[in-house]
C-alpha atoms as a PDB file:
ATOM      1  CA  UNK A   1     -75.204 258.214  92.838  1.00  0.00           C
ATOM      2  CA  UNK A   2     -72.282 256.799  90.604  1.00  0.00           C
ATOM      3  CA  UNK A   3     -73.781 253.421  90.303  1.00  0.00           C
ATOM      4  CA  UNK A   4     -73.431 252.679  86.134  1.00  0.00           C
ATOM      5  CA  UNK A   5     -72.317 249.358  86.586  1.00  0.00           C
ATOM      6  CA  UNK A   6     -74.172 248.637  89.683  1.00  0.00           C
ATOM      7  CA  UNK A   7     -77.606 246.304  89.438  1.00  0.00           C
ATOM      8  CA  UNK A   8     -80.862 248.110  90.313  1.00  0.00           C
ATOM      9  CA  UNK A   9     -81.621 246.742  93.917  1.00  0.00           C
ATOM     10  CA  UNK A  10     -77.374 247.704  94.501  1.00  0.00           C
ATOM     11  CA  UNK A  11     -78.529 251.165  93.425  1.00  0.00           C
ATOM     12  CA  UNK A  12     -80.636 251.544  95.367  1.00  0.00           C
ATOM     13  CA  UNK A  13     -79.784 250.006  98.655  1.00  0.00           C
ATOM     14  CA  UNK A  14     -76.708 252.853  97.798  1.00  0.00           C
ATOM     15  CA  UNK A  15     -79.516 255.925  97.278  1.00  0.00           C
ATOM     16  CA  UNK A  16     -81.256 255.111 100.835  1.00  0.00           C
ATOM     17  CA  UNK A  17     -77.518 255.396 102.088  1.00  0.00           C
ATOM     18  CA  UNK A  18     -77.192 258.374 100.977  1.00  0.00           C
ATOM     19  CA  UNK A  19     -80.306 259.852 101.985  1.00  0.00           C
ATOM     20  CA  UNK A  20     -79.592 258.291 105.645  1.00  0.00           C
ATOM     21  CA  UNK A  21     -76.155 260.278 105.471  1.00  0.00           C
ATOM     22  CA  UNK A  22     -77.358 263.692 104.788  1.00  0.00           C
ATOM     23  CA  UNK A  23     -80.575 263.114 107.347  1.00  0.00           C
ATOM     24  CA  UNK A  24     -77.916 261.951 109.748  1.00  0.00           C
ATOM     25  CA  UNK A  25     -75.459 264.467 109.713  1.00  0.00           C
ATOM     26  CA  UNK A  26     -77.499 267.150 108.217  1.00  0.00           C
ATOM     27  CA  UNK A  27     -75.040 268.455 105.561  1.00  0.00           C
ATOM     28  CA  UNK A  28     -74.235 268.796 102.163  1.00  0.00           C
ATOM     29  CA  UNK A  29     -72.690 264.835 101.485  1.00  0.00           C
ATOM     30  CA  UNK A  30     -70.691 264.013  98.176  1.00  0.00           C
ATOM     31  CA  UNK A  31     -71.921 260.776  96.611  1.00  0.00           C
ATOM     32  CA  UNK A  32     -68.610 259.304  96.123  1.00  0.00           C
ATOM     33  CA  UNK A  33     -67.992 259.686  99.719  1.00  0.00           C
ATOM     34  CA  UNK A  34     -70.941 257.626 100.459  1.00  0.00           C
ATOM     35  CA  UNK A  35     -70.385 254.860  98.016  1.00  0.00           C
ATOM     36  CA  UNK A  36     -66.575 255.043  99.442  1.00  0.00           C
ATOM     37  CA  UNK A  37     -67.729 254.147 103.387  1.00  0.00           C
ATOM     38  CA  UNK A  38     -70.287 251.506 101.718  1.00  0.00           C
ATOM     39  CA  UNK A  39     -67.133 249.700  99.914  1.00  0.00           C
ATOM     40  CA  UNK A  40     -64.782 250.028 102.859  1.00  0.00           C
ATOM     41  CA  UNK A  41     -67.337 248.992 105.282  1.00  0.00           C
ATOM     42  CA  UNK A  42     -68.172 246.084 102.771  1.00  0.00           C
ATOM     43  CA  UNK A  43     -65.281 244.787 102.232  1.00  0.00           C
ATOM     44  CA  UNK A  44     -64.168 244.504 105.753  1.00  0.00           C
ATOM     45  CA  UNK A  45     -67.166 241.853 105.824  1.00  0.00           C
ATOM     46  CA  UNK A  46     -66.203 239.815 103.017  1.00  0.00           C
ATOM     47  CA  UNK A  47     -64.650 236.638 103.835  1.00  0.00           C
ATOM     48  CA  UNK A  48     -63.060 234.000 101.681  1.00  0.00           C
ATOM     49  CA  UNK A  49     -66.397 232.170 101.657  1.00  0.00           C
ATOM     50  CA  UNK A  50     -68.216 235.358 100.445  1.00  0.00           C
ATOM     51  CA  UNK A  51     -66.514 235.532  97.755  1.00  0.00           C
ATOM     52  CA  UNK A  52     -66.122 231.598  96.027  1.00  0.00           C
ATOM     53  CA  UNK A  53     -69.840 231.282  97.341  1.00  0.00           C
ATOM     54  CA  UNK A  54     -70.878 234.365  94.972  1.00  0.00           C
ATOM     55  CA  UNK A  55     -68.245 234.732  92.006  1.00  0.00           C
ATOM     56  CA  UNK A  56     -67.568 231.688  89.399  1.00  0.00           C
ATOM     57  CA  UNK A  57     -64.490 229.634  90.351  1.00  0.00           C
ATOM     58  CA  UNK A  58     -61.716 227.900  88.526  1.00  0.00           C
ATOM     59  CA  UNK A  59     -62.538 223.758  88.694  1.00  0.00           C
ATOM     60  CA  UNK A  60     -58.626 223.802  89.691  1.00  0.00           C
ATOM     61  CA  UNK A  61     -59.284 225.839  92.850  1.00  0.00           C
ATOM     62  CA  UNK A  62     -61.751 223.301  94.359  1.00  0.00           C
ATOM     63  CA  UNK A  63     -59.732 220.422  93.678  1.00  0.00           C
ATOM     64  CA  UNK A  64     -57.036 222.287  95.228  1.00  0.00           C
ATOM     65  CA  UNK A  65     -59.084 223.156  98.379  1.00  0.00           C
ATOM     66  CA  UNK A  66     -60.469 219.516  98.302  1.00  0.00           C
ATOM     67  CA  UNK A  67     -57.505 218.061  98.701  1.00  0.00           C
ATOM     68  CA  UNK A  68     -56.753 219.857 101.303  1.00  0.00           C
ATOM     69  CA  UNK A  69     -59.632 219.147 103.251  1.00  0.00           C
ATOM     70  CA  UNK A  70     -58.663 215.602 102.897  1.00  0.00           C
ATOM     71  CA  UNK A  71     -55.514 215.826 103.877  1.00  0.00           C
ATOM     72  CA  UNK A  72     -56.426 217.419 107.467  1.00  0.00           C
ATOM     73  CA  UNK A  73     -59.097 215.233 108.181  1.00  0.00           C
ATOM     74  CA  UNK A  74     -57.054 211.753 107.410  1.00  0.00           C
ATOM     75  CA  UNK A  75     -54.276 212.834 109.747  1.00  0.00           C
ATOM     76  CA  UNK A  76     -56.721 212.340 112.528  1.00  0.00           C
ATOM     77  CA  UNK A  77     -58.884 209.128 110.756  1.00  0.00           C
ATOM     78  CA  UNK A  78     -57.980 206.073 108.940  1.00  0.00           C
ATOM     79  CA  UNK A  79     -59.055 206.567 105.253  1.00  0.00           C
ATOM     80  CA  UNK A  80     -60.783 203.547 104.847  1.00  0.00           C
ATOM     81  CA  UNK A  81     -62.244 204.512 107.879  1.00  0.00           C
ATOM     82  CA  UNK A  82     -64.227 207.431 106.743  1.00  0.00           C
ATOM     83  CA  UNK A  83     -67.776 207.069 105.539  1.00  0.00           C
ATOM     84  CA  UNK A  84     -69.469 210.191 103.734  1.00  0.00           C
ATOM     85  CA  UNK A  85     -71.524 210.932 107.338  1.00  0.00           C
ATOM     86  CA  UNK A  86     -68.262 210.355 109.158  1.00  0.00           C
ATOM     87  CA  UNK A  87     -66.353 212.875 106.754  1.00  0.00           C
ATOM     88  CA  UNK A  88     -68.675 215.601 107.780  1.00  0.00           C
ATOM     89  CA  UNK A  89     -67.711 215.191 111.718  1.00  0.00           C
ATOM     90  CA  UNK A  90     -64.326 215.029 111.157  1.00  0.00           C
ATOM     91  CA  UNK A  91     -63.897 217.557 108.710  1.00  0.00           C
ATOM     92  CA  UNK A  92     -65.968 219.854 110.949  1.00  0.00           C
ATOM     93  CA  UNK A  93     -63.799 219.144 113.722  1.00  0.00           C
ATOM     94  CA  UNK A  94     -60.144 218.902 112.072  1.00  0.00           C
ATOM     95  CA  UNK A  95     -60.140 220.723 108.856  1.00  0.00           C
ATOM     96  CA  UNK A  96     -59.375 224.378 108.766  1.00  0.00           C
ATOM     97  CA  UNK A  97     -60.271 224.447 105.203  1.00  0.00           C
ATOM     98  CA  UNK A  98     -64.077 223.230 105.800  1.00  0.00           C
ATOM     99  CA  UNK A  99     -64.591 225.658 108.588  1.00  0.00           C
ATOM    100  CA  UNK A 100     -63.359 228.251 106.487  1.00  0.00           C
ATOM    101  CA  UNK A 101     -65.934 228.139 103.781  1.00  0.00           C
ATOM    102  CA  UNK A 102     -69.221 226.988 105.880  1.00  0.00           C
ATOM    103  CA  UNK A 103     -71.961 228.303 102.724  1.00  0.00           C
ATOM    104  CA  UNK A 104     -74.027 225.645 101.466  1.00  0.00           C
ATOM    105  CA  UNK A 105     -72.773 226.477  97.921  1.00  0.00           C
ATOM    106  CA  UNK A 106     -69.205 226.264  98.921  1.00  0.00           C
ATOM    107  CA  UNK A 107     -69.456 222.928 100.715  1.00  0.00           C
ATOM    108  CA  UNK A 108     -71.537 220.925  98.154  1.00  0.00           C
ATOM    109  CA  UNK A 109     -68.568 222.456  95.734  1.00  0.00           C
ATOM    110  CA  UNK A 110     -66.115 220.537  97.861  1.00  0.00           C
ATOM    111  CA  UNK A 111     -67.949 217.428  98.693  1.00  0.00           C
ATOM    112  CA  UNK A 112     -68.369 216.634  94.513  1.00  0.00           C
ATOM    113  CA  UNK A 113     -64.495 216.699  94.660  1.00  0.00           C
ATOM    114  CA  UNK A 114     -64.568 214.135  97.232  1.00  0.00           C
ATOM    115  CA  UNK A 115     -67.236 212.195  95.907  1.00  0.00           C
ATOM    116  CA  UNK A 116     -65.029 209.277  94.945  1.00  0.00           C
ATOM    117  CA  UNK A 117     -63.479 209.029  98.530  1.00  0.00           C
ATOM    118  CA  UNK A 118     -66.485 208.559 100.103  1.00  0.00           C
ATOM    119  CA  UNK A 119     -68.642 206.822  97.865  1.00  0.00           C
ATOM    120  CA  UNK A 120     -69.515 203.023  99.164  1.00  0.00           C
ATOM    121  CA  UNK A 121     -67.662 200.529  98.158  1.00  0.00           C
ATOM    122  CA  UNK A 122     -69.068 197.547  96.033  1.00  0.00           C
ATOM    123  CA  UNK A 123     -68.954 195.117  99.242  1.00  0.00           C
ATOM    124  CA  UNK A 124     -69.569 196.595 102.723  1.00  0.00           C
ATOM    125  CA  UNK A 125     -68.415 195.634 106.071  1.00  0.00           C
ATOM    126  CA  UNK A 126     -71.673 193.703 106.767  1.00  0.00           C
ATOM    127  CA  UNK A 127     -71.168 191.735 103.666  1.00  0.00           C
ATOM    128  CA  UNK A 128     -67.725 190.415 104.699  1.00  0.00           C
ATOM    129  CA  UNK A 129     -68.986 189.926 108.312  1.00  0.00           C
ATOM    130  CA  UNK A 130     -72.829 188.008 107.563  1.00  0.00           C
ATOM    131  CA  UNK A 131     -74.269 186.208 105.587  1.00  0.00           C
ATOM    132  CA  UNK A 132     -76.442 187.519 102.139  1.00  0.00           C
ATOM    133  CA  UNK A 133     -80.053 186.840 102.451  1.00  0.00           C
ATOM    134  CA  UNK A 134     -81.288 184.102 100.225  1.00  0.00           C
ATOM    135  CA  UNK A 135     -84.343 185.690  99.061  1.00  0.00           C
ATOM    136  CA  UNK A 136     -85.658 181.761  98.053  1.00  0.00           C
ATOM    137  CA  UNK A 137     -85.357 180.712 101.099  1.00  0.00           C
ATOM    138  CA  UNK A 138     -87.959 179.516 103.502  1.00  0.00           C
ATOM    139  CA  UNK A 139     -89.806 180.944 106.456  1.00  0.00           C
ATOM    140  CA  UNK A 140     -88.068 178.976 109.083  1.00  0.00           C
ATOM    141  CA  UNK A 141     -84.976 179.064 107.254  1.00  0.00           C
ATOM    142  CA  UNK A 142     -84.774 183.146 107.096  1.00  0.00           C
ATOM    143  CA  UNK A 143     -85.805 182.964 111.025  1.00  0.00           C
ATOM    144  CA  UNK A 144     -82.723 180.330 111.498  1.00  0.00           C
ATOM    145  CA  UNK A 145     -80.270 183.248 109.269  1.00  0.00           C
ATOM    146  CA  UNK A 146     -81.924 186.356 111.650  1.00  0.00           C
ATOM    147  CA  UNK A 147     -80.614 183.966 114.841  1.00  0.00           C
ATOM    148  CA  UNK A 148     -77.518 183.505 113.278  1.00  0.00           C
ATOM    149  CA  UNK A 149     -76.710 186.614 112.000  1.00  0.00           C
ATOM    150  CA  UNK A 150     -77.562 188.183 116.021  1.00  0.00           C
ATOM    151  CA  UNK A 151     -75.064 185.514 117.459  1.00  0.00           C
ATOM    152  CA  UNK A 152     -72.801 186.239 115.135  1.00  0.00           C
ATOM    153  CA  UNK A 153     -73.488 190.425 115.762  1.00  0.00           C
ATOM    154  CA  UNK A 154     -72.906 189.238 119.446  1.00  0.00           C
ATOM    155  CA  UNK A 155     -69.831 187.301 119.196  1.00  0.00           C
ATOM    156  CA  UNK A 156     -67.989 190.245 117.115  1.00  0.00           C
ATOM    157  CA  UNK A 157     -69.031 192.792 119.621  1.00  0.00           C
ATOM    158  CA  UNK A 158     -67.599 190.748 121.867  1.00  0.00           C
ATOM    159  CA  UNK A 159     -64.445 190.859 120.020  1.00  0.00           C
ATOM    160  CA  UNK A 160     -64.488 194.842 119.852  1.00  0.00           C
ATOM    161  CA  UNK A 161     -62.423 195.124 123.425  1.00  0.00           C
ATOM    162  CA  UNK A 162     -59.642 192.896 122.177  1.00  0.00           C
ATOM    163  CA  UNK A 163     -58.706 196.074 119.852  1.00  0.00           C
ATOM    164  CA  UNK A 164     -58.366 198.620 122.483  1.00  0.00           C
ATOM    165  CA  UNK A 165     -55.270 200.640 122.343  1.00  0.00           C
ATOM    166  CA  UNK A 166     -54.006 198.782 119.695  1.00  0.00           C
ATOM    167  CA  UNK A 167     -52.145 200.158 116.076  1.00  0.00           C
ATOM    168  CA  UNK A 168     -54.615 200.435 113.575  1.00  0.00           C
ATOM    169  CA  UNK A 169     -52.145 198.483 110.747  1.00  0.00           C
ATOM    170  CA  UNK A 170     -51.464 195.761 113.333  1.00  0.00           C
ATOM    171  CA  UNK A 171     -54.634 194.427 112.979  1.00  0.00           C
ATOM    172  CA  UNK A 172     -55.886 191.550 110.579  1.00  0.00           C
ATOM    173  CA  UNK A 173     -57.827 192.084 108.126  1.00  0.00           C
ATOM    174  CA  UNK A 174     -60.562 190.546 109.839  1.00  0.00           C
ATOM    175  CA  UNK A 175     -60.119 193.241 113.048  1.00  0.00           C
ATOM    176  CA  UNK A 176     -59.855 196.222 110.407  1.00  0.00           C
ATOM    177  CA  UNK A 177     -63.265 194.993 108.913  1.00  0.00           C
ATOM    178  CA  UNK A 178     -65.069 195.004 112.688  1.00  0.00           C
ATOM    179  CA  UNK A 179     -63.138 198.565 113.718  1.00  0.00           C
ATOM    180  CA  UNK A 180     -65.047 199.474 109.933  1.00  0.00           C
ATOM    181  CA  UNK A 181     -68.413 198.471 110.624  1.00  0.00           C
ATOM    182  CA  UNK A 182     -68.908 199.339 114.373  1.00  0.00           C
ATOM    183  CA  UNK A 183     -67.914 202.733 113.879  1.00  0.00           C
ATOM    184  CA  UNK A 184     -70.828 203.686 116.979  1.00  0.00           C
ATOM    185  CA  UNK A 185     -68.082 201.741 119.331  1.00  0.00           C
ATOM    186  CA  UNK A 186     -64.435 202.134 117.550  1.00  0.00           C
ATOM    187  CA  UNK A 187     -62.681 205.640 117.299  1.00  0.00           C
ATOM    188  CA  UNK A 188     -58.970 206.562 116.505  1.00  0.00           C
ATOM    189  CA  UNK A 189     -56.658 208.856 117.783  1.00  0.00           C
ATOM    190  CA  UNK A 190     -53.151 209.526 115.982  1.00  0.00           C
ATOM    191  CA  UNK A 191     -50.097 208.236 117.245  1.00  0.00           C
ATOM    192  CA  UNK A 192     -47.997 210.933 115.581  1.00  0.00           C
ATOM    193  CA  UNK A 193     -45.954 208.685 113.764  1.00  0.00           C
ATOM    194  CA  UNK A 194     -48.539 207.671 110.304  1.00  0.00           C
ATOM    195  CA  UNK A 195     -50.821 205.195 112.223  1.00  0.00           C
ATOM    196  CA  UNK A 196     -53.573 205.398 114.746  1.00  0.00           C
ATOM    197  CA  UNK A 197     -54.139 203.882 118.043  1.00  0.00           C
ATOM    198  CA  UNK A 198     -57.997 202.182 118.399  1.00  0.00           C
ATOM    199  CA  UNK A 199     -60.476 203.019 121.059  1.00  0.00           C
ATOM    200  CA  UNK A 200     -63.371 200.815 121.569  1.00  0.00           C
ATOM    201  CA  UNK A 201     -65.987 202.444 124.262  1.00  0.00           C
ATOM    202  CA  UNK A 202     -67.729 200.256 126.586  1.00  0.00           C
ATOM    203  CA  UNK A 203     -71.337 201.438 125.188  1.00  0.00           C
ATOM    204  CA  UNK A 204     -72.698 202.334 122.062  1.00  0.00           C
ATOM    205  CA  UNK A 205     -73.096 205.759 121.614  1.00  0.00           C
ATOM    206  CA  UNK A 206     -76.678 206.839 122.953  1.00  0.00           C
ATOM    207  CA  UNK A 207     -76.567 204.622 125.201  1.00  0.00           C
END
């Protein structure tokens, strides 16, 4: 077979072809015929994916592709909405670009570009909303934060309804915060003019 610049196990993958083709049809068989059907067949197979998840790729071209996947999944999410575990939802569900390129290799390549996105911030949601734990505190005095901090868990669930069907940018800062932090209860669904109208559900999810 004319495999010179083909690797060994290539080769001969390429010589049990040809063997199967003359066995098959039971006639003389050129070799470049054979290694012609195995390239056509091939590279009706090869998808985009294939071939960034196998050849070396330009930094640029990830960037690129990362900021695309971005772009399609904050049309449908608030940014400052979207934690690294919710990215992976959305983007499965909304982005054309991450479907397109599902290989392990290709989708760690994209997530590094989009590491800074979805990195946590400094502060989180439950340090705006509670309390820090004084770790020289007391005994009673941690069991008297605990109760507090389930009141106050209970009073801003409580809260969660008054954002239903509401614009995402007309709420206070405050409201933003408690949309951010009980993601299990708050979605969003675009209002097709830059913003997104908030839907609270009744139960947690799994419930």
């Amino acid at each position: 077979m004319p495999t010179k610049h083909i690797d060994d196990a290539t080769a001969a993958q390429l010589d049990d072809l040809y063997v199967r083709c003359v066995t098959l049809t039971q006639q003389p068989v050129k070799e470049v015929e054979v290694l012609r059907l195995a390239i056509q067949k091939g590279i009706h197979n090869i998808a985009d994916d294939d071939i960034l998840a196998t050849l070396s790729v330009k930094d640029s071209v990830w960037e690129r592709l990362a900021a695309q996947t971005w772009t399609e999944v904050v049309a449908w999410w608030p940014e400052e909405c979207i934690s690294a575990e919710r990215f992976e939802l959305l983007a499965a569900e909304h982005s054309a670009t991450w479907q397109q390129y599902p290989s392990e290799s290709c989708r760690t390549a994209l997530r590094d570009r989009l590491r800074r996105k979805l990195q946590l911030p400094m502060f989180g949601t439950s340090d705006v909303l509670f309390e820090e734990d004084d770790f020289g505190s007391t005994d009673e005095e941690r069991r008297a934060a605990v109760l507090r901090e389930r009141q106050q868990d209970a009073a801003y669930r409580a809260e969660l309804p008054t954002l239903h069907g509401r614009q995402y940018a007309s709420l206070s800062q405050h409201e933003q915060t408690l949309a951010r932090h009980y993601d299990d209860r708050v979605s969003f669904t675009p209002d097709g003019k830059g913003d997104f109208v908030v839907q609270v559900s009744l139960t947690e999810t799994g419930q």
